[in-house]
Protein backbone atom coordinates (compact mmCIF):
# COMPACT_ATOMS: atom_id res chain seq x y z
CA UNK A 1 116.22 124.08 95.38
CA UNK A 2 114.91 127.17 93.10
CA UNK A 3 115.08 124.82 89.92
CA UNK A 4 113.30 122.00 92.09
CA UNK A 5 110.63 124.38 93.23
CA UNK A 6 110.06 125.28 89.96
CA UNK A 7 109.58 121.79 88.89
CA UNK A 8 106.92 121.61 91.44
CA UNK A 9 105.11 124.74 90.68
CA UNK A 10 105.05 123.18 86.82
CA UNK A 11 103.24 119.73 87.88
CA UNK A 12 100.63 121.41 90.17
CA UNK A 13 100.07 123.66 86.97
CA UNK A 14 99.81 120.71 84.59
CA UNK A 15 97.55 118.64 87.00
CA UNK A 16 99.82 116.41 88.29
CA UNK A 17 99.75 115.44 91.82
CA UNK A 18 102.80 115.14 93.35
CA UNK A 19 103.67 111.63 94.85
CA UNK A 20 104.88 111.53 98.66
CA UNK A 21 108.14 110.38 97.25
CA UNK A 22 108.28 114.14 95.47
CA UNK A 23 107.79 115.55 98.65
CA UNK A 24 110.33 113.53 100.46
CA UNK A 25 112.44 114.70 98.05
CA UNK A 26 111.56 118.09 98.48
CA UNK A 27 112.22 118.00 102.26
CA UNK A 28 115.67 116.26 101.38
CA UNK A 29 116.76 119.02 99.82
CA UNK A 30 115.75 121.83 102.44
CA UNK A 31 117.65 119.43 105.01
CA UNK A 32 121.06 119.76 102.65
CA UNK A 33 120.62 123.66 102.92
CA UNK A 34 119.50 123.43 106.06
CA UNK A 35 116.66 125.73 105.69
CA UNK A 36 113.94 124.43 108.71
CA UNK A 37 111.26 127.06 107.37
CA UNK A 38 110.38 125.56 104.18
CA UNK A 39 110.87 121.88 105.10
CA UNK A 40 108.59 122.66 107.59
CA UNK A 41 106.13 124.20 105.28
CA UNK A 42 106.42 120.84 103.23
CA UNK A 43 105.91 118.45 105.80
CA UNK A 44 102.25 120.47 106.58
CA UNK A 45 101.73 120.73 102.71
CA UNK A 46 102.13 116.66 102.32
CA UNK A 47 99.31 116.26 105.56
CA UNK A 48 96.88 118.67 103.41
CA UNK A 49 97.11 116.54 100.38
CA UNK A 50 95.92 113.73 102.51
CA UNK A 51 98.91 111.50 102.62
CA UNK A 52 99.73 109.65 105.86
CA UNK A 53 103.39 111.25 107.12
CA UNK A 54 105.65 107.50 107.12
CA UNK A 55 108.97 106.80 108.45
CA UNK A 56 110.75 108.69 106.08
CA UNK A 57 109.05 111.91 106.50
CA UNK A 58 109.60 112.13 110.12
CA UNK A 59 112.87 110.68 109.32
CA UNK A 60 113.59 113.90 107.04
CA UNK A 61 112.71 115.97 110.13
CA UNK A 62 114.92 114.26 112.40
CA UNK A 63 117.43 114.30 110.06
CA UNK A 64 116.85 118.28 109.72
CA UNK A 65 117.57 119.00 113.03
CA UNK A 66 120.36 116.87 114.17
CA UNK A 67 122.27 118.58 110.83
CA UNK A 68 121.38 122.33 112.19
CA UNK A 69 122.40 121.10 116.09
CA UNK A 70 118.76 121.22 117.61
CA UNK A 71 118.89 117.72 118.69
CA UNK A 72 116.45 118.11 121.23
CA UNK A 73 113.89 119.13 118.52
CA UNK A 74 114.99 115.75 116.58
CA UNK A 75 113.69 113.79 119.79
CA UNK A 76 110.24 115.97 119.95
CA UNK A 77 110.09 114.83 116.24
CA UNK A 78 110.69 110.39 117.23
CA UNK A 79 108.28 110.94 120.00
CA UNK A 80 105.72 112.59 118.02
CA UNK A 81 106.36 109.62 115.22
CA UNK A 82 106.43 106.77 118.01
CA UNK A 83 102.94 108.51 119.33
CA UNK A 84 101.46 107.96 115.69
CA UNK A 85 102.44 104.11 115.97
CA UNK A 86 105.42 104.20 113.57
CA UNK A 87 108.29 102.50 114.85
CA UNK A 88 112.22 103.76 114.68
CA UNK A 89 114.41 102.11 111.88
CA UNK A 90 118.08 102.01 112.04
CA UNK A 91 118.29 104.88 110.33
CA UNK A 92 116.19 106.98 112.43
CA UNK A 93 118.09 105.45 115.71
CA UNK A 94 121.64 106.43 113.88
CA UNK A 95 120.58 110.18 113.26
CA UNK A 96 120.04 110.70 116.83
CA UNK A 97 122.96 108.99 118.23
CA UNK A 98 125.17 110.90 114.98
CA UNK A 99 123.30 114.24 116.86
CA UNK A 100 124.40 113.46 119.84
CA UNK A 101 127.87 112.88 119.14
CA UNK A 102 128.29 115.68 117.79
CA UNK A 103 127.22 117.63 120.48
CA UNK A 104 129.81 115.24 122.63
CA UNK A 105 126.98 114.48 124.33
CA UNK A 106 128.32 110.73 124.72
CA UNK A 107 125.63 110.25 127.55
CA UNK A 108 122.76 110.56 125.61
CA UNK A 109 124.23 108.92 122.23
CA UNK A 110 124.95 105.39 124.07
CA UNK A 111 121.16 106.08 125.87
CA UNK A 112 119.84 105.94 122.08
CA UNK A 113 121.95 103.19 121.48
CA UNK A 114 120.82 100.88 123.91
CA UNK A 115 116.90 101.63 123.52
CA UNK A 116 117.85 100.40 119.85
CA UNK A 117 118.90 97.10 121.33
CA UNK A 118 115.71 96.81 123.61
CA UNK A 119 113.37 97.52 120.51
CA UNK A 120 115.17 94.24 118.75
CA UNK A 121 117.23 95.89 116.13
CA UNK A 122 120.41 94.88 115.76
CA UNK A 123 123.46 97.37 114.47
CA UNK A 124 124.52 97.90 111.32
CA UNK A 125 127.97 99.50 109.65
CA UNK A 126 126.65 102.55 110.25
CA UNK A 127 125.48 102.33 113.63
CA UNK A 128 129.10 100.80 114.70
CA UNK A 129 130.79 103.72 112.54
CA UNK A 130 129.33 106.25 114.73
CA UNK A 131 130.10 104.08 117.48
CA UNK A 132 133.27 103.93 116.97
CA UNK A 133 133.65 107.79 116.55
CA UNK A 134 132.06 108.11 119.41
CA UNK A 135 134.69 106.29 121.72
CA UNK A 136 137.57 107.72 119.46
CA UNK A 137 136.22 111.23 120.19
CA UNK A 138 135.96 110.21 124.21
CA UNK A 139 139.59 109.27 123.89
CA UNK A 140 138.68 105.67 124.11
CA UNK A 141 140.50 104.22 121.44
CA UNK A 142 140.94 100.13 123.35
CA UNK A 143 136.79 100.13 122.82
CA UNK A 144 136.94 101.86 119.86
CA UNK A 145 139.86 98.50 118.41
CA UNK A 146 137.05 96.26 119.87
CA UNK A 147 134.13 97.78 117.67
CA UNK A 148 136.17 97.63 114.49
CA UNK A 149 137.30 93.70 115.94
CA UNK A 150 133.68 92.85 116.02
CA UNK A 151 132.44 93.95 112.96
CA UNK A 152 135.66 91.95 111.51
CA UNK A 153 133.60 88.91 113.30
CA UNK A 154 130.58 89.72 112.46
CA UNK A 155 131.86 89.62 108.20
CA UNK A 156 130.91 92.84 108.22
CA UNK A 157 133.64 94.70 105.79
CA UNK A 158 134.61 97.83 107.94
CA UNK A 159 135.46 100.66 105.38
CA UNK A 160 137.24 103.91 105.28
CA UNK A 161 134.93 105.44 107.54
CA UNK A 162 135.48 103.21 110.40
CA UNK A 163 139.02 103.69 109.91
CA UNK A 164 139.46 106.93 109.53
CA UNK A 165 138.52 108.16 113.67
CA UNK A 166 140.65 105.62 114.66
CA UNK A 167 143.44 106.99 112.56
CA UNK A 168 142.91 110.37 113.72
CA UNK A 169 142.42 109.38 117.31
CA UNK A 170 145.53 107.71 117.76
CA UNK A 171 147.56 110.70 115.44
CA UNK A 172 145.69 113.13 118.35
CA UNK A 173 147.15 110.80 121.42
CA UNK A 174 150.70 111.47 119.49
CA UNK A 175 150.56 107.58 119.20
CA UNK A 176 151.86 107.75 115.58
CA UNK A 177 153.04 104.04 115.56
CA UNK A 178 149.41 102.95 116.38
CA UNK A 179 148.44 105.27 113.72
CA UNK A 180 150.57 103.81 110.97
CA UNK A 181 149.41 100.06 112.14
CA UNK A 182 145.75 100.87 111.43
CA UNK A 183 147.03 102.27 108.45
CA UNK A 184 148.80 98.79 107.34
CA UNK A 185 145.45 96.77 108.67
CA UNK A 186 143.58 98.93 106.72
CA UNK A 187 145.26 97.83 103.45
CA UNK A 188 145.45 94.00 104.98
CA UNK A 189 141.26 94.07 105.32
CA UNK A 190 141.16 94.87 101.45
CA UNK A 191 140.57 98.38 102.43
CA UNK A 192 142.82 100.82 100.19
CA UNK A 193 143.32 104.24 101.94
CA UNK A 194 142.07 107.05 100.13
CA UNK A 195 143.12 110.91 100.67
CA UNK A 196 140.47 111.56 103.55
CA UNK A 197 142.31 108.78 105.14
CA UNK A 198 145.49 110.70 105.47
CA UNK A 199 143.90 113.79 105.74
CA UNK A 200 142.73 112.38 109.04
CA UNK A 201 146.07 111.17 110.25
CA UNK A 202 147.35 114.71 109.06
CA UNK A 203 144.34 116.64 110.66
CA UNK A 204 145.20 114.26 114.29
CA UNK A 205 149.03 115.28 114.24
CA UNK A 206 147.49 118.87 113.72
CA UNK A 207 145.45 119.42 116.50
CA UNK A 208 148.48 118.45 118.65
CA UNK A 209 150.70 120.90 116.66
CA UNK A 210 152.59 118.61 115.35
CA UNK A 211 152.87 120.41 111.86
CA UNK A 212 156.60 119.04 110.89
CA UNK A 213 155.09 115.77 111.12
CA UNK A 214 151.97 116.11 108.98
CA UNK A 215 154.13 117.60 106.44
CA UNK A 216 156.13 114.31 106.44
CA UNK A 217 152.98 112.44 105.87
CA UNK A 218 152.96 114.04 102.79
CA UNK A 219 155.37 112.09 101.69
CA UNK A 220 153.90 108.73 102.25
CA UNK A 221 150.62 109.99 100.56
CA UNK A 222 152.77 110.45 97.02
CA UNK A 223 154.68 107.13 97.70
CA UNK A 224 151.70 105.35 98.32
CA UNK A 225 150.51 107.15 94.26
CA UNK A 226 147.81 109.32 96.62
CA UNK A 227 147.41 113.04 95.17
CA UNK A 228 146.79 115.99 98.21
CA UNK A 229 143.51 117.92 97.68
CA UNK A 230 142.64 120.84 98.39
CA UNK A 231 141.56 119.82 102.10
CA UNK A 232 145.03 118.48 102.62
CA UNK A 233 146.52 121.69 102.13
CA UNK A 234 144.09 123.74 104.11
CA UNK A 235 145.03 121.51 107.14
CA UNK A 236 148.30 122.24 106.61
CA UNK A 237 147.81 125.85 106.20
CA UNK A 238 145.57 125.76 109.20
CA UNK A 239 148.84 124.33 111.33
CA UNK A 240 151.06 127.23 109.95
CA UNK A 241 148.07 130.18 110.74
CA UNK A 242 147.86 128.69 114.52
CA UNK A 243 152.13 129.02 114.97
CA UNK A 244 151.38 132.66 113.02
CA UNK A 245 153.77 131.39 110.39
CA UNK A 246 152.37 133.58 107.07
CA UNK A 247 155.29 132.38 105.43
CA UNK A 248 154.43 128.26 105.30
CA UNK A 249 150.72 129.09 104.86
CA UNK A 250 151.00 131.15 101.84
CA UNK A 251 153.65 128.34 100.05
CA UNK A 252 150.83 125.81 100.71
CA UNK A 253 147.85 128.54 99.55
CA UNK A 254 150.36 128.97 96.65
CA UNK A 255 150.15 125.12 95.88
CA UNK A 256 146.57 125.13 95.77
CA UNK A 257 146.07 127.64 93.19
CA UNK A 258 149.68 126.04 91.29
CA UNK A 259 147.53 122.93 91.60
CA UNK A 260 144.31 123.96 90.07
CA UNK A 261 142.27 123.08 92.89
CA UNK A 262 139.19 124.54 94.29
CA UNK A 263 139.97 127.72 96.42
CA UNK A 264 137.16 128.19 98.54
CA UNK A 265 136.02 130.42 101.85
CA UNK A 266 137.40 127.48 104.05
CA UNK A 267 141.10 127.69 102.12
CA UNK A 268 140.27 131.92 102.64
CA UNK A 269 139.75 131.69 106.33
CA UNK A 270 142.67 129.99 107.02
CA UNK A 271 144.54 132.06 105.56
CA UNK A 272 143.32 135.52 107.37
CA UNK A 273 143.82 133.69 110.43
CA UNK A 274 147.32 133.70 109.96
CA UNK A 275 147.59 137.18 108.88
CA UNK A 276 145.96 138.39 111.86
CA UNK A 277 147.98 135.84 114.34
CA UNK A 278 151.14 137.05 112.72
CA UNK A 279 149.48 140.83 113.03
CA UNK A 280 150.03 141.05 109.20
CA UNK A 281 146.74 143.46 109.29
CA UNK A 282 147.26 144.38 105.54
CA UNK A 283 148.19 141.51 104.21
CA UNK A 284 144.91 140.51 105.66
CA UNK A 285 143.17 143.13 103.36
CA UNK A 286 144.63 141.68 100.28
CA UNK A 287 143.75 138.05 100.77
CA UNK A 288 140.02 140.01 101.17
CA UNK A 289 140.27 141.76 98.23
CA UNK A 290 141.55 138.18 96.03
CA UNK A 291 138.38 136.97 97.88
CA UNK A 292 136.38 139.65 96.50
CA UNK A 293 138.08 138.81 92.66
CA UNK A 294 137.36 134.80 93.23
CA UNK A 295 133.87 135.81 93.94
CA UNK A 296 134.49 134.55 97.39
CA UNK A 297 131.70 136.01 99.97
CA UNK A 298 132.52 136.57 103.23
CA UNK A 299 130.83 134.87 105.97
CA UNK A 300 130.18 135.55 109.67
CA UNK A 301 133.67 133.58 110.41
CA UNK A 302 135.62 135.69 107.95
CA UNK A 303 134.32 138.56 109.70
CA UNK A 304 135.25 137.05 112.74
CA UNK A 305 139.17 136.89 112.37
CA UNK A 306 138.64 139.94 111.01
CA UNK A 307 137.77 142.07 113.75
CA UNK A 308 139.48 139.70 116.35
CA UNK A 309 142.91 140.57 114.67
CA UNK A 310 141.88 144.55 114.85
CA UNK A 311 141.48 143.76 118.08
CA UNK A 312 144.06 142.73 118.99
CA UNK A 313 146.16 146.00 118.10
CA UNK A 314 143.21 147.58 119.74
CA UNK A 315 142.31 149.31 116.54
CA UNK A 316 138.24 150.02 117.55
CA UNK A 317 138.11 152.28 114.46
CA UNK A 318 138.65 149.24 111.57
CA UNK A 319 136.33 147.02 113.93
CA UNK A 320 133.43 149.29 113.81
CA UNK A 321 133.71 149.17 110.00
CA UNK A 322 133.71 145.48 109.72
CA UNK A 323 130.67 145.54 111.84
CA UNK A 324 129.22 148.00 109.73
CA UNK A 325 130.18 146.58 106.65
CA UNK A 326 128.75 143.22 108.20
CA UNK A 327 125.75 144.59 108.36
CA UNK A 328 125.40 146.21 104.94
CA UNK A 329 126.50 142.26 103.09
CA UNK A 330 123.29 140.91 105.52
CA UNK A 331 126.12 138.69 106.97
CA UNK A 332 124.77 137.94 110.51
CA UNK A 333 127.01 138.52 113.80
CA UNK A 334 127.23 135.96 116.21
CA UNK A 335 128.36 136.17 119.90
CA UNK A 336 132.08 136.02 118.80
CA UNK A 337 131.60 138.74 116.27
CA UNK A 338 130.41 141.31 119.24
CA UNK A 339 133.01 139.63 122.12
CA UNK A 340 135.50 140.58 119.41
CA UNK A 341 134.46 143.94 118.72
CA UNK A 342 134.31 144.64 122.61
CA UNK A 343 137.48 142.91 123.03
CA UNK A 344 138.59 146.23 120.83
CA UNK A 345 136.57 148.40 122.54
CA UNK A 346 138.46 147.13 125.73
CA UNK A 347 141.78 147.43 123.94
CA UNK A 348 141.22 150.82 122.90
CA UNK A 349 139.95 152.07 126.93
CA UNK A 350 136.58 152.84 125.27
CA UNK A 351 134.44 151.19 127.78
CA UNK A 352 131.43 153.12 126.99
CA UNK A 353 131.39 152.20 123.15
CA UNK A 354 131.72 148.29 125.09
CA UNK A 355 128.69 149.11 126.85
CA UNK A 356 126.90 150.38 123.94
CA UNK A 357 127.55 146.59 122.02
CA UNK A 358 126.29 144.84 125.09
CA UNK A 359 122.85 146.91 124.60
CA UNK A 360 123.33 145.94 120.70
CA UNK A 361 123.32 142.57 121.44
CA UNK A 362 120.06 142.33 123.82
CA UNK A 363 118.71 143.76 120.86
CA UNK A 364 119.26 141.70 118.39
CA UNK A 365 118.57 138.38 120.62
CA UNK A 366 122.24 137.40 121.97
CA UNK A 367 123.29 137.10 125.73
CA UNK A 368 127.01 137.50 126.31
CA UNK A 369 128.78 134.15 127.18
CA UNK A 370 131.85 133.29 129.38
CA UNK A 371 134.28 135.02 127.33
CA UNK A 372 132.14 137.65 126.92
CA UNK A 373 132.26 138.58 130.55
CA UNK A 374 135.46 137.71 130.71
CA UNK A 375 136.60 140.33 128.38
CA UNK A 376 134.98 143.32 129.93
CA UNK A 377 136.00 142.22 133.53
CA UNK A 378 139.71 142.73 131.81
CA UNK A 379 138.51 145.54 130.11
CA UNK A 380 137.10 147.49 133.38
CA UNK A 381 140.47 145.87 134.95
CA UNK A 382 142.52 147.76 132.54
CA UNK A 383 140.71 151.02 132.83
CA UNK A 384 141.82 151.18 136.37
CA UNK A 385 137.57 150.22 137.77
CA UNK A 386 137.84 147.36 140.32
CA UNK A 387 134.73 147.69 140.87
CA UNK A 388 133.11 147.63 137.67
CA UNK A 389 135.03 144.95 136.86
CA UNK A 390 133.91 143.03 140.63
CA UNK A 391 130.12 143.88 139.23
CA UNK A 392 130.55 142.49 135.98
CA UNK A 393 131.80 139.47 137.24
CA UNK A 394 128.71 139.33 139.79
CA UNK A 395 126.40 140.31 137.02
CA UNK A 396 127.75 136.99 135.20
CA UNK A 397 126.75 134.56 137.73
CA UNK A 398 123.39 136.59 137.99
CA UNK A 399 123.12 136.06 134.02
CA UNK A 400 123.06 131.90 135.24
CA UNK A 401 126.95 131.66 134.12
CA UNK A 402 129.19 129.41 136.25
CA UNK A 403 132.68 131.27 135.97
CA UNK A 404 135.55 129.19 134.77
CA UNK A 405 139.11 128.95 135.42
CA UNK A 406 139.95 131.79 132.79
CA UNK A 407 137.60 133.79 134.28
CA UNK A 408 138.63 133.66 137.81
CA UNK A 409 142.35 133.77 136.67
CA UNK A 410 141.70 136.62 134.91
CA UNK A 411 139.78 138.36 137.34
CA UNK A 412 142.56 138.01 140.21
CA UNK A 413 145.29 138.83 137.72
CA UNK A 414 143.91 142.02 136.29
CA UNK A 415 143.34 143.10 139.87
CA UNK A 416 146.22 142.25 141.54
CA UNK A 417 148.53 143.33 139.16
CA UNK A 418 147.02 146.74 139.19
CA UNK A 419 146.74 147.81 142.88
CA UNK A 420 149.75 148.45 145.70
CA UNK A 421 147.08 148.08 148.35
CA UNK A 422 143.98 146.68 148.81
CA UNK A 423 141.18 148.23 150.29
CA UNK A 424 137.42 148.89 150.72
CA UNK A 425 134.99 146.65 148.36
CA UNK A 426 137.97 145.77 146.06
CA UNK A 427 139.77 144.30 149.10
CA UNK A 428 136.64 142.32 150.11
CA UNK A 429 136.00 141.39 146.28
CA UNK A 430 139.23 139.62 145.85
CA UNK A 431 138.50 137.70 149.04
CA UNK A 432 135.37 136.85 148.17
CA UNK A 433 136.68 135.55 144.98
CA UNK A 434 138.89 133.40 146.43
CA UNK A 435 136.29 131.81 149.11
CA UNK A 436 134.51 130.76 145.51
CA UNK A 437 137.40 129.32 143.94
CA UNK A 438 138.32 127.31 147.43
CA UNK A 439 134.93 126.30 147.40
CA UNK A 440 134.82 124.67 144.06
CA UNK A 441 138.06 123.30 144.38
CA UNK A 442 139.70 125.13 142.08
CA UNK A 443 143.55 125.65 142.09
CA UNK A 444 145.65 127.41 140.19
CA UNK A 445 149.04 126.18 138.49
CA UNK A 446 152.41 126.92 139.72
CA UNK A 447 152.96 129.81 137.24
CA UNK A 448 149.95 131.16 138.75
CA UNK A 449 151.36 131.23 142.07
CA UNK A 450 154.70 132.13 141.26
CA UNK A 451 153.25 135.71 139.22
CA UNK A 452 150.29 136.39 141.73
CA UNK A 453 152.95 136.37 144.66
CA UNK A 454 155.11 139.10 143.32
CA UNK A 455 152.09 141.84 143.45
CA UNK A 456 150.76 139.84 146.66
CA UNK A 457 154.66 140.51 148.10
CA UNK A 458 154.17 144.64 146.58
CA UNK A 459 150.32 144.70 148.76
CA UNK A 460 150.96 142.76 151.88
CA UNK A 461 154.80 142.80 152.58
CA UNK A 462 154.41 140.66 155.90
CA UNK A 463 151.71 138.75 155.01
CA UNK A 464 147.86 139.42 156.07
CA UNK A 465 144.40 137.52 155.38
CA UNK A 466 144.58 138.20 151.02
CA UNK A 467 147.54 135.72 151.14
CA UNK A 468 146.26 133.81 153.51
CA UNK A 469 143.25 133.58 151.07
CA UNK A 470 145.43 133.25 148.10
CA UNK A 471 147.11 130.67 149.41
CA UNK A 472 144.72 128.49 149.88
CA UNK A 473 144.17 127.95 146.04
CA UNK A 474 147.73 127.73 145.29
CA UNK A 475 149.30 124.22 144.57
CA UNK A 476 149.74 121.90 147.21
CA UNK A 477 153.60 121.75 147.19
CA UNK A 478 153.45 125.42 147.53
CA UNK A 479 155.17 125.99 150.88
CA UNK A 480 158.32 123.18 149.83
CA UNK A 481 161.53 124.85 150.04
CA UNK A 482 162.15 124.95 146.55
CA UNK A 483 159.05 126.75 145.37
CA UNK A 484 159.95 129.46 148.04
CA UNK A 485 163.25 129.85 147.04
CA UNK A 486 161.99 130.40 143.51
CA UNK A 487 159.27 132.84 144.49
CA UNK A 488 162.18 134.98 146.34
CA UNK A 489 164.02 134.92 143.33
CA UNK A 490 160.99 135.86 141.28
CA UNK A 491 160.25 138.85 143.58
CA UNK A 492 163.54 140.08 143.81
CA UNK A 493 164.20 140.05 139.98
CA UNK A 494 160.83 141.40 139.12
CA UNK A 495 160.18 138.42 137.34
CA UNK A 496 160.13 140.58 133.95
CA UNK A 497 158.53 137.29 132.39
CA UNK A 498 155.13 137.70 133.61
CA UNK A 499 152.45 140.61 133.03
CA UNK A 500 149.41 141.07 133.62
CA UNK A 501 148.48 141.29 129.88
CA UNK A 502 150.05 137.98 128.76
CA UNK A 503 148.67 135.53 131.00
CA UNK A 504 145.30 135.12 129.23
CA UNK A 505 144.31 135.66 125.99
CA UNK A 506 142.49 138.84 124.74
CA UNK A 507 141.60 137.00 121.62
CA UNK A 508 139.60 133.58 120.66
CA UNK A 509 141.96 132.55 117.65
CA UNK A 510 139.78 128.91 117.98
CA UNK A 511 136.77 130.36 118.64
CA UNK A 512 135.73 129.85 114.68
CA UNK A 513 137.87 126.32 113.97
CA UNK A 514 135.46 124.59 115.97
CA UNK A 515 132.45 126.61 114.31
CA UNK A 516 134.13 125.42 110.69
């Protein structure tokens, strides 16, 4: 964009007026770097020089924000266009609904789909590609075969990237079978399967840690003359960091470079994150410093895993200096950067240095989020204050925050597991607590109940209104014979299985996958 802005500057000084095509082309380009200030700026420069703003410059807009997630922007933008007379295309109508689905909003993408129908236009292969993404994403995958069956009606040649969801989506169900039969009707509708092809069936069997068996598929890629890329691998690697296995994920890194592929920050991420999973701190430090010799910058998610697996050894000193280092690359935290560092801050008992970060944050624009909460209410837990931690989780809901499960669950466990009796406004807390989760009809499972009955059994030997209470959210088969006969046995062994620590996470480790 430099060199094109350049190019610019050079016409305007030779006299040439730009053409609305040049700026179109102009605000193309800020929309691949996503930068909204200067397509903006654009878009108001191409008014001044008197042309009319058409269907493709509001298009460029839309387009902008659906790609940086501001979707509702992207719909001031169509309504704005539609005011000025100028009528959606089907391009326009596919941003939107792309926008949408990517936001899972499913609602909202099928709402755009049908005013498309009512203003006459009829879909195209893109419009039923996002379609069927859409019902492959819901978990839909019958209505998803139906799309695909229609455009086969319709002689409309689906291609690799209707395919490719549907791949996925069944590899994600653990339906490999149906996997492999798209597969073959892939190749039967003159459709030859390319590497992003498998690298969705690999990706599917993935995300339901099935890494064995997207190794396997390996095989079938070289049979069928395919060549891995670099993505391939990083999948792979990205199964291995999630089990903590440092071992696998370095023999695929190793491949890469053995390969001569492109190592990027991507490959580099997930690669710390199975340093840190494994707690392989300094072998995290040297895939930074091969980083740092590759050129490689570090980006807010590097950063991220970073300080998440200091935190979890509760090391607050090497946090603070990736936040301070942070700061000196101009690398931005976001609101997992600071519930990490407090998450160390928590580890490490320093609840005042937690504090501080909260005040950090208000000043730099962020409000803490679920897991934010949720980490200090562990954190004041830990330190042996109830009640700090009862106020934090009151100041949550204040903040407009519906708790969750993990929140509750880790509200009552940190509690429970730290008193012998229950008294005063901790005793009324927990209660309280419990009234909420009744009320929302929240339960807890049967581990739950099993481990929150051994410290109810240490409070309230014979019983009294915090079981009661407790109770209440417990599963309904509870009371059967068997599940008291295994809580006995649990109480009487100590059931040395369950702790208060290890029943929820301290860190995020997918917190940045889904930000990738």
């Amino acid at each position: 964009m430099d060199r094109a802005e350049e190019l610019v500057r050079e016409m305007e000084e030779d006299g040439i007026d730009a053409p609305i095509d040049a700026y179109h082309s102009m605000m193309h380009g800020y929309t691949i770097i996503q930068d909204e200030k200067k397509c903006l700026i654009v878009f108001e420069r191409l008014k001044e020089c008197c042309f009319t703003p058409s269907i493709i410059s509001y298009g460029c807009l839309i387009n902008l924000y659906v790609k940086i997630g501001k979707v509702a922007k992207a719909i001031a933008i169509s309504k704005e266009m539609e005011s000025y007379g100028i009528k959606h295309n089907n391009k326009t109508y596919s941003m939107l609904i792309s926008g949408f689905i990517h936001l899972h909003d499913f609602t909202n993408a099928f709402r755009i789909f049908e005013e498309m129908l009512k203003s006459g236009l009829q879909p195209d292969r893109a419009i039923y590609n996002l379609l069927i993404e859409a019902f492959c994403k819901m978990g839909n995958m019958d209505r998803a075969i139906r799309i695909l069956e229609k455009m086969q009606k319709e002689r409309m040649q689906p291609s690799n990237r209707a395919f490719r969801p549907i791949i996925e989506g069944f590899a994600v169900a653990g339906d490999m079978k149906r996997a492999l039969d798209i597969l073959d009707l892939m190749r039967r509708s003159g459709c030859a399967p390319t590497v992003m092809t498998y690298n969705a069936l690999i990706h599917g069997l993935i995300r339901k840690n099935q890494v064995e068996r997207a190794v396997s598929v390996l095989n079938k890629m070289y049979i069928a003359g395919i060549t891995p890329n670099e993505h391939t691998y990083t999948i792979i690697m990205r199964g291995y960091a999630a089990t903590g296995d440092i071992a696998k994920a370095f023999e695929y890194f190793t491949k890469i470079k053995e390969g001569g592929l492109k190592l990027d920050v991507y490959i580099y991420e997930t690669l710390l994150r199975a340093c840190c999973k494994s707690g392989r701190m300094q072998s995290a430090l040297a895939v930074t410093r091969e980083m740092s010799s590759q050129k490689i910058s570090r980006n807010t998610f590097v950063y991220n895993i970073l300080i998440d697996g200091w935190a979890r050894r509760g090391d607050v000193w090497e946090a603070a200096d990736l936040m301070k280092q942070m700061k000196e690359d101009g690398v931005p935290p976001n609101i997992h950067t600071y519930t990490s560092y407090i998450n160390a801050c928590c580890k490490a008992g320093d609840m005042q240095r937690a504090q501080t970060v909260i005040d950090e944050m208000a000043d730099v624009g962020l409000k803490p989020n679920l897991k934010t909460y949720t980490t200090l209410i562990k954190g004041w837990a830990r330190a042996s204050l109830p009640d700090r931690a009862l106020k934090c989780f009151e100041e949550m809901k204040l903040a407009g925050l519906k708790p969750d499960e993990a929140a509750y669950h880790c509200l009552v466990t940190s509690l429970l597991s730290r008193a012998t009796v229950m008294e005063g406004s901790t005793y009324t807390g927990i209660l309280s607590v419990c009234r909420e989760m009744f009320e929302n009809d929240l339960t807890v499972d049967m581990r739950t109940a099993v481990h929150w009955s051994k410290w109810l059994h240490k409070i309230e030997m014979t019983g009294g209104a915090l079981t009661e209470a407790l109770q209440r959210i417990f599963p309904p088969d509870w009371n059967s014979f068997e599940v008291l006969g295994e809580v006995s046995d649990s109480v009487s062994t100590g059931d040395s299985d369950y702790s208060s620590d290890s029943d929820f996470s301290d860190g995020d480790e997918n917190q940045d996958a889904d930000d990738n």
